[in-house]
Protein backbone atom coordinates (compact mmCIF):
# COMPACT_ATOMS: atom_id res chain seq x y z
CA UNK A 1 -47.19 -9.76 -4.68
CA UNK A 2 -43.51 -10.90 -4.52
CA UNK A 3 -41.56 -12.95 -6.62
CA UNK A 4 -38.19 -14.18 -6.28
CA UNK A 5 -35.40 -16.71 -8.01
CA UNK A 6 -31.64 -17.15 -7.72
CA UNK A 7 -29.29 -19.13 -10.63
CA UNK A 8 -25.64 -19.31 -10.70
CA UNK A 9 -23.57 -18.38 -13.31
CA UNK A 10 -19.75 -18.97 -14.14
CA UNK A 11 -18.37 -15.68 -13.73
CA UNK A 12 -16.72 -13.41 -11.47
CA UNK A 13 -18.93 -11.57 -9.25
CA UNK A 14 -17.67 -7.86 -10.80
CA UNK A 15 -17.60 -9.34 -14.69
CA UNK A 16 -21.40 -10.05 -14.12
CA UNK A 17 -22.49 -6.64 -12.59
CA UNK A 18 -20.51 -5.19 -15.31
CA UNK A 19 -22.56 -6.72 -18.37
CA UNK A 20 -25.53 -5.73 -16.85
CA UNK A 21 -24.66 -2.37 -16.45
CA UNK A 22 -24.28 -1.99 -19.70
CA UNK A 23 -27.40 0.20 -20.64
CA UNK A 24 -27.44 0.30 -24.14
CA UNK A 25 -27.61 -3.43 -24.20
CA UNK A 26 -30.59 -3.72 -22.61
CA UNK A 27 -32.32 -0.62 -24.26
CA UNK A 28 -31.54 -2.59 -27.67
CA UNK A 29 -32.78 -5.71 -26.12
CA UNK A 30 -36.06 -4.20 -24.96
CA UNK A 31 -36.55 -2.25 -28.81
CA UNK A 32 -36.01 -5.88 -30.40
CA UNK A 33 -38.58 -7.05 -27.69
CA UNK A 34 -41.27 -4.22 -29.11
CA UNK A 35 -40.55 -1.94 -26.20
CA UNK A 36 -40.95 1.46 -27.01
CA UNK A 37 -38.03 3.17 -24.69
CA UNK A 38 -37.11 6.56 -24.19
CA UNK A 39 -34.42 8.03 -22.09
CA UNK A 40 -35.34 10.77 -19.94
CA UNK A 41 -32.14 11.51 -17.94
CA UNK A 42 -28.98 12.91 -18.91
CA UNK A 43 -26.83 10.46 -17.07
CA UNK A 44 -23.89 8.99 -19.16
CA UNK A 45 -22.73 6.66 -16.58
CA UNK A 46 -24.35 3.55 -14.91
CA UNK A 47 -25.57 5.33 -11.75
CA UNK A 48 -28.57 6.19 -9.51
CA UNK A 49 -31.11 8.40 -11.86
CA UNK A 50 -31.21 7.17 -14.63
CA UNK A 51 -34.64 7.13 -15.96
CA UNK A 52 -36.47 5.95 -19.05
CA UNK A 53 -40.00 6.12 -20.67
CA UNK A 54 -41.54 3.09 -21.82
CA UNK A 55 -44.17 1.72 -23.90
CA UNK A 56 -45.28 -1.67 -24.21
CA UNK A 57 -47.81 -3.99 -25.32
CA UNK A 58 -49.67 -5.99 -22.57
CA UNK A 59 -53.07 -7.74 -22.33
CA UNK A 60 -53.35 -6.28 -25.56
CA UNK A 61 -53.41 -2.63 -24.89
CA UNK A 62 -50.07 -0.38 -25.12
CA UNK A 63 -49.27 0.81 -21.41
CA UNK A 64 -46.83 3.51 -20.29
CA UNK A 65 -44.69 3.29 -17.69
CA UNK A 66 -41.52 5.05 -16.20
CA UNK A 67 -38.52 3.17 -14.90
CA UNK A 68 -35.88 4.73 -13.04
CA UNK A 69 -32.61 3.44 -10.70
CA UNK A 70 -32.87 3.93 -7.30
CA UNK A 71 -29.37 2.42 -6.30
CA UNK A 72 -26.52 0.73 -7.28
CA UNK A 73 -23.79 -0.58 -5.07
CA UNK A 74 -21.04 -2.27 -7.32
CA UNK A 75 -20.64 -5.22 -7.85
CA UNK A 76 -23.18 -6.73 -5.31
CA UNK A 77 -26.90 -4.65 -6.25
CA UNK A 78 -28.71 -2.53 -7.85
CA UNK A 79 -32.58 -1.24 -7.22
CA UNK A 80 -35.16 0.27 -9.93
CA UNK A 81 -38.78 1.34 -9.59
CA UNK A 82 -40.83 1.54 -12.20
CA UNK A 83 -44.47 2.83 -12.52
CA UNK A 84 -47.32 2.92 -14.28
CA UNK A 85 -50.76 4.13 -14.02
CA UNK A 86 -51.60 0.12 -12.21
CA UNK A 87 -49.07 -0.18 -10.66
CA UNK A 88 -45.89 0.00 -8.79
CA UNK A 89 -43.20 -2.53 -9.45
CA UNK A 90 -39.40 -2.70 -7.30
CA UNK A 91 -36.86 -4.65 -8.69
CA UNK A 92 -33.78 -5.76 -7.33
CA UNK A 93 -30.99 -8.08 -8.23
CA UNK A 94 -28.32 -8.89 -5.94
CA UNK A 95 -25.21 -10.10 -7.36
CA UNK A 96 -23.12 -12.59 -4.56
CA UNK A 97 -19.79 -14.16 -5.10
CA UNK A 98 -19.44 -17.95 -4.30
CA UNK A 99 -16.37 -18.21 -5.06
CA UNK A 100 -13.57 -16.31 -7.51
CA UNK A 101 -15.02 -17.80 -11.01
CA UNK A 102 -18.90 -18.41 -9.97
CA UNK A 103 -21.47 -15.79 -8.71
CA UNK A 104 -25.08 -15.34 -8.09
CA UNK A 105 -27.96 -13.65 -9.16
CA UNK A 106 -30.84 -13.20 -7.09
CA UNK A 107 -33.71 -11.20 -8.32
CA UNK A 108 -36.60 -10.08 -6.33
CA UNK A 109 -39.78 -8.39 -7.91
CA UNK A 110 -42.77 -6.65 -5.54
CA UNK A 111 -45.68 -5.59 -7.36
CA UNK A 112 -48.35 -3.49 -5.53
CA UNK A 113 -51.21 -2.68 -7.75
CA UNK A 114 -52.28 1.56 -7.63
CA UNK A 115 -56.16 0.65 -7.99
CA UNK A 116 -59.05 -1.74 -8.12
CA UNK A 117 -58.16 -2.73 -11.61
CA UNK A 118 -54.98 -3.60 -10.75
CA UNK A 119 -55.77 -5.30 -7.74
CA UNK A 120 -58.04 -7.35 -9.79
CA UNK A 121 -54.92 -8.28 -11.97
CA UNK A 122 -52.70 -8.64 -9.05
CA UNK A 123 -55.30 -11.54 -7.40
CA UNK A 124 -55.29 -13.55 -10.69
CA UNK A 125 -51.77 -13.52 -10.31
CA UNK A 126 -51.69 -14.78 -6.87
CA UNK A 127 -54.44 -17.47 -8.00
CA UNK A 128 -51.30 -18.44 -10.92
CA UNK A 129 -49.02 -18.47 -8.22
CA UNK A 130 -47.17 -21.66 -9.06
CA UNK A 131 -46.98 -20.95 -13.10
CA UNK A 132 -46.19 -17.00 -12.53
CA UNK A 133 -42.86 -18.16 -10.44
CA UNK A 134 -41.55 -21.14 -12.62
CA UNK A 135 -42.00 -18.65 -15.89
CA UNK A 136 -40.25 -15.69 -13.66
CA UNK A 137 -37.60 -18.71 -12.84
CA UNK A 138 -37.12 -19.77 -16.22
CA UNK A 139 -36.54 -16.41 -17.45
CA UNK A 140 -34.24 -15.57 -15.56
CA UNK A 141 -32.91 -18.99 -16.07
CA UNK A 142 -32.44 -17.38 -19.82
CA UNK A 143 -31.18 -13.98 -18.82
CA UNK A 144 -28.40 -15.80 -17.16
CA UNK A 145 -27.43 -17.97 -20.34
CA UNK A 146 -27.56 -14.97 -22.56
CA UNK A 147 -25.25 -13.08 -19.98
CA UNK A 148 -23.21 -15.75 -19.87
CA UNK A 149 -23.44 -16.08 -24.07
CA UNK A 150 -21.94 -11.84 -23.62
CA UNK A 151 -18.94 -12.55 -21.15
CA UNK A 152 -17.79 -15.42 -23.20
CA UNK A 153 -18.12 -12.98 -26.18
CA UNK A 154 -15.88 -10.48 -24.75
């Protein structure tokens, strides 16, 4: 299954890949969100391999799942992969100027279920089609205010 969106946001193109390379931002955001994260590399730079653990709550059980960056090409992408027992998940978010002050984002999600349980979840998702991509558009509808909240902030 793939899902995309796009949303603009008033900022330069390099001042929004910055903010979201900043990695202990989003580990914070993901602990206040109940995520159970671990890092597993020893990376202190934004960069390909980095790599964290992660627990989480979902369909009420707690799954575990692995994240890690494939690639990063500043300031226009950046690629992770993360994994689970169900399934594999690729994310990538492509950042595009549009001009010196606004930018894009454009995130992309492909989810490919790793057995028949998860294909079973995967096809109810397809049947939700329509609600599964407005909620995927409004959050990152929301990821793009709070990022915009953080660069006004600085």
């Amino acid at each position: 299954m793939k899902l995309s969106a796009r949303k603009d946001i008033d900022a330069p193109v390099a001042d929004v890949y910055d903010i979201c390379t900043d990695i202990a931002a989003w580990e914070r955001t993901a602990m206040r969100r109940g995520v159970d994260i671990r890092r597993k590399d020893t990376l202190s730079a934004f960069g390909p391999g980095l790599h964290w653990a992660i627990g989480f709550l979902w369909r009420e059980k707690t799954r575990a799942a692995e994240v890690k960056l494939v690639s990063a090409e500043r300031p226009t992408s950046m690629t992770f992969h993360a994994f689970g027992s169900l399934m594999d998940v690729m994310i990538e978010a492509e950042f595009v100027a549009l001009s010196v002050r606004k930018s894009r984002i454009i995130l992309r999600t492909e989810i490919k279920p790793r057995n028949l349980s998860a294909r079973v979840i995967v096809q109810s998702l397809k049947l939700a089609r329509g609600r599964i991509e407005a909620k995927y558009d409004a959050r990152l509808g929301q990821l793009v205010q709070d990022l915009e909240q953080r660069l006004a902030a600085r």
